[in-house]
C-alpha atoms as a PDB file:
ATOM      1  CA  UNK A   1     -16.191  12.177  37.405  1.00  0.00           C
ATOM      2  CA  UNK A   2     -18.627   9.450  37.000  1.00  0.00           C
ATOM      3  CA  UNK A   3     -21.095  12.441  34.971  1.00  0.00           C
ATOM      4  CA  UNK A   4     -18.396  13.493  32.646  1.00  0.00           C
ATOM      5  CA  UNK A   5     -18.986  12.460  29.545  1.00  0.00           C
ATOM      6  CA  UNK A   6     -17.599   9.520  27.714  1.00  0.00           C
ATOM      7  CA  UNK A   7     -15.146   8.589  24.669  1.00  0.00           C
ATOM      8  CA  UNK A   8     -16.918   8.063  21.711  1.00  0.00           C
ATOM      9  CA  UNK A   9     -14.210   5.604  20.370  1.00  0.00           C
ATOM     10  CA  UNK A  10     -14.166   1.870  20.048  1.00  0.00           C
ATOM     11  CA  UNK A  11     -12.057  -0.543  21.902  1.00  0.00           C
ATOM     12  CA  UNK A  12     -11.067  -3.621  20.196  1.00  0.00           C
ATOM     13  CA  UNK A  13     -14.013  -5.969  21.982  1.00  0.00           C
ATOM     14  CA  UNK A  14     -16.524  -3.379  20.074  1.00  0.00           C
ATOM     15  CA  UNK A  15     -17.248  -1.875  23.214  1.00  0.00           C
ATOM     16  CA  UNK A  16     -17.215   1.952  23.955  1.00  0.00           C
ATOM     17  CA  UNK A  17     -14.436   3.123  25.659  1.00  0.00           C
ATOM     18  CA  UNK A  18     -15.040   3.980  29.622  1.00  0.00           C
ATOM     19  CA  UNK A  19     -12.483   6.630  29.626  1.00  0.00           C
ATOM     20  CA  UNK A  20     -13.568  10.212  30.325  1.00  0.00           C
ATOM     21  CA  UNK A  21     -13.587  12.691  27.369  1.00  0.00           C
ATOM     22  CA  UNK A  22     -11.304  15.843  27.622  1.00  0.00           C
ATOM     23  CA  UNK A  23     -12.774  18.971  27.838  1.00  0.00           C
ATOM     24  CA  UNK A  24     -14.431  20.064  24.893  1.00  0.00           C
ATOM     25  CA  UNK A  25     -13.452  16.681  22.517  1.00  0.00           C
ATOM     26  CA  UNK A  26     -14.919  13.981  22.366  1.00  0.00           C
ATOM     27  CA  UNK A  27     -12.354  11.301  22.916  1.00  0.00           C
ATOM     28  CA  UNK A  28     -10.542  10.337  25.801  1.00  0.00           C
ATOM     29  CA  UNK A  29      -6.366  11.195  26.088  1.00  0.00           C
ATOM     30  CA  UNK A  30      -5.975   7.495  24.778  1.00  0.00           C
ATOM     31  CA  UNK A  31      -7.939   8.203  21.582  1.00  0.00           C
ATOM     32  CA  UNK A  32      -6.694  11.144  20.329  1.00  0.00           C
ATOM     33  CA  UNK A  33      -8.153  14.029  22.407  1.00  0.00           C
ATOM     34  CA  UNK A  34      -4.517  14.426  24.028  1.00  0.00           C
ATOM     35  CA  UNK A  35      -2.979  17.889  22.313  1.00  0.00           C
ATOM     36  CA  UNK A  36      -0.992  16.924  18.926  1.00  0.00           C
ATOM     37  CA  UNK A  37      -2.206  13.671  18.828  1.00  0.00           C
ATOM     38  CA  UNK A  38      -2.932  11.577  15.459  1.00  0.00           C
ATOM     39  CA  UNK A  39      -2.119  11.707  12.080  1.00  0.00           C
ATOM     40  CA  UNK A  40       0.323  14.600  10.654  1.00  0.00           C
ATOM     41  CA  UNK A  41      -1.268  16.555   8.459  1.00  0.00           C
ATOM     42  CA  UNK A  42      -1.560  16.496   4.721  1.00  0.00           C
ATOM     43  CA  UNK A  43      -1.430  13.123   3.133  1.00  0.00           C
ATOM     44  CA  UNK A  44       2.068  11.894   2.576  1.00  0.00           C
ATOM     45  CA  UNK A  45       1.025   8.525   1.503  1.00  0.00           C
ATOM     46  CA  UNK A  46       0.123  10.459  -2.060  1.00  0.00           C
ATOM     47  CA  UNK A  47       2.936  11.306  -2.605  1.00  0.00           C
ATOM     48  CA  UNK A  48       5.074   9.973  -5.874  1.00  0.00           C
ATOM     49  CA  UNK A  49       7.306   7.376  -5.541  1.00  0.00           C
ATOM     50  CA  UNK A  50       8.318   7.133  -9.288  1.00  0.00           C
ATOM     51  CA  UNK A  51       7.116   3.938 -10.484  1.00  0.00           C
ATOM     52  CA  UNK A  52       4.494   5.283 -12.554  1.00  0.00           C
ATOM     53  CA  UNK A  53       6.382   8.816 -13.846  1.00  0.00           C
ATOM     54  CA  UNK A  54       6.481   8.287 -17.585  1.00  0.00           C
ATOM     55  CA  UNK A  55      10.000   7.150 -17.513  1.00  0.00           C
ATOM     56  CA  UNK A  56       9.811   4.498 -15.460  1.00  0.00           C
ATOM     57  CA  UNK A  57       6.662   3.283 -18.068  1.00  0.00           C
ATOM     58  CA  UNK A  58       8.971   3.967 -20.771  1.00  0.00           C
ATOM     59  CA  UNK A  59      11.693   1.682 -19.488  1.00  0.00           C
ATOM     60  CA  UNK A  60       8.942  -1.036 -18.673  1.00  0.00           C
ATOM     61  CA  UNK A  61       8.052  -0.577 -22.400  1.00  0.00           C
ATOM     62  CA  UNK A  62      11.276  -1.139 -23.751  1.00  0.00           C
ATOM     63  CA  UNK A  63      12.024  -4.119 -21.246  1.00  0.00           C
ATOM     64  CA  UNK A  64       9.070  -5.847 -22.079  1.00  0.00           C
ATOM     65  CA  UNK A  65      10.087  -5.628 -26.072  1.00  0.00           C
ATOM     66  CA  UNK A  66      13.426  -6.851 -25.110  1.00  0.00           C
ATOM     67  CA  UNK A  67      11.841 -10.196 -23.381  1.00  0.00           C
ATOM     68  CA  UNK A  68       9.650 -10.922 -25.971  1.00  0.00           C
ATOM     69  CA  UNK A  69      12.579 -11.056 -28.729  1.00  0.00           C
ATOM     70  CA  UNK A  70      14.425 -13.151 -26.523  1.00  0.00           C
ATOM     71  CA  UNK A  71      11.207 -15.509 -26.399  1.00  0.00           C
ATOM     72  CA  UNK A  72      10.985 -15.560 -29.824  1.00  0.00           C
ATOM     73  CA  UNK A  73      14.870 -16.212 -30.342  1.00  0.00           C
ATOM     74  CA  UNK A  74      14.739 -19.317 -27.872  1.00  0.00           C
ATOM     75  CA  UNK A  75      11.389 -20.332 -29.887  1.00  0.00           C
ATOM     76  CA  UNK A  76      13.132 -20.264 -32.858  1.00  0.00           C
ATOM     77  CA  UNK A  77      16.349 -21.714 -31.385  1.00  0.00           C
ATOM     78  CA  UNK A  78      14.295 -25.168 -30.271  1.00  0.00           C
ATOM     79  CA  UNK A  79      14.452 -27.697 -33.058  1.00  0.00           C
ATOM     80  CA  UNK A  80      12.407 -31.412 -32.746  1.00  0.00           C
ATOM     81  CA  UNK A  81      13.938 -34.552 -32.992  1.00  0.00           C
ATOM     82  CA  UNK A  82      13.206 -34.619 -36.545  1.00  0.00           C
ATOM     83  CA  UNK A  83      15.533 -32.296 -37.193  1.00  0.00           C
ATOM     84  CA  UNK A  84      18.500 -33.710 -35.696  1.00  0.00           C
ATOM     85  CA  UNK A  85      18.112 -36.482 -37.835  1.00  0.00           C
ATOM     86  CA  UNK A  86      18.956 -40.107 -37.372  1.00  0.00           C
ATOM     87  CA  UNK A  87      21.250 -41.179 -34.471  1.00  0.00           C
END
């Protein structure tokens, strides 16, 4: 036991891990050398989530021209005292 050789992994300290390595891995059953341990495969985090498909940047578009008419409206709206004239 005490020749077997080590997990090559990390623990949070930044020291290497004392655990034994499995047979034929290189990480201990803690780190991922257990059988279907880890990630899943294929990367599911790429997948689209629809806030950049061309409608959604369409809509954007058009909500974005609809605020800045409404700023200009207000803008427009908003008079100075001079205006009102004498009180």
């Amino acid at each position: 036991m005490a020749a077997s050789p080590r997990c090559g992994a990390r623990t949070r300290d930044g020291d290497a891990c004392r655990a034994p390595a499995l047979r034929g891995k290189t990480r201990c059953r803690m780190h991922g050398g257990a059988r279907r341990s880890g990630a899943p495969r294929g990367n599911r985090n790429a997948r689209t989530h629809g806030l950049f498909t061309a409608d959604a940047m369409i809509e954007q578009d058009q909500v974005q021209v609809l605020l800045d008419d409404a700023h200009r409206t207000l803008q427009e709206l908003r008079c100075s005292p001079e205006d009102l004239g004498p009180s």
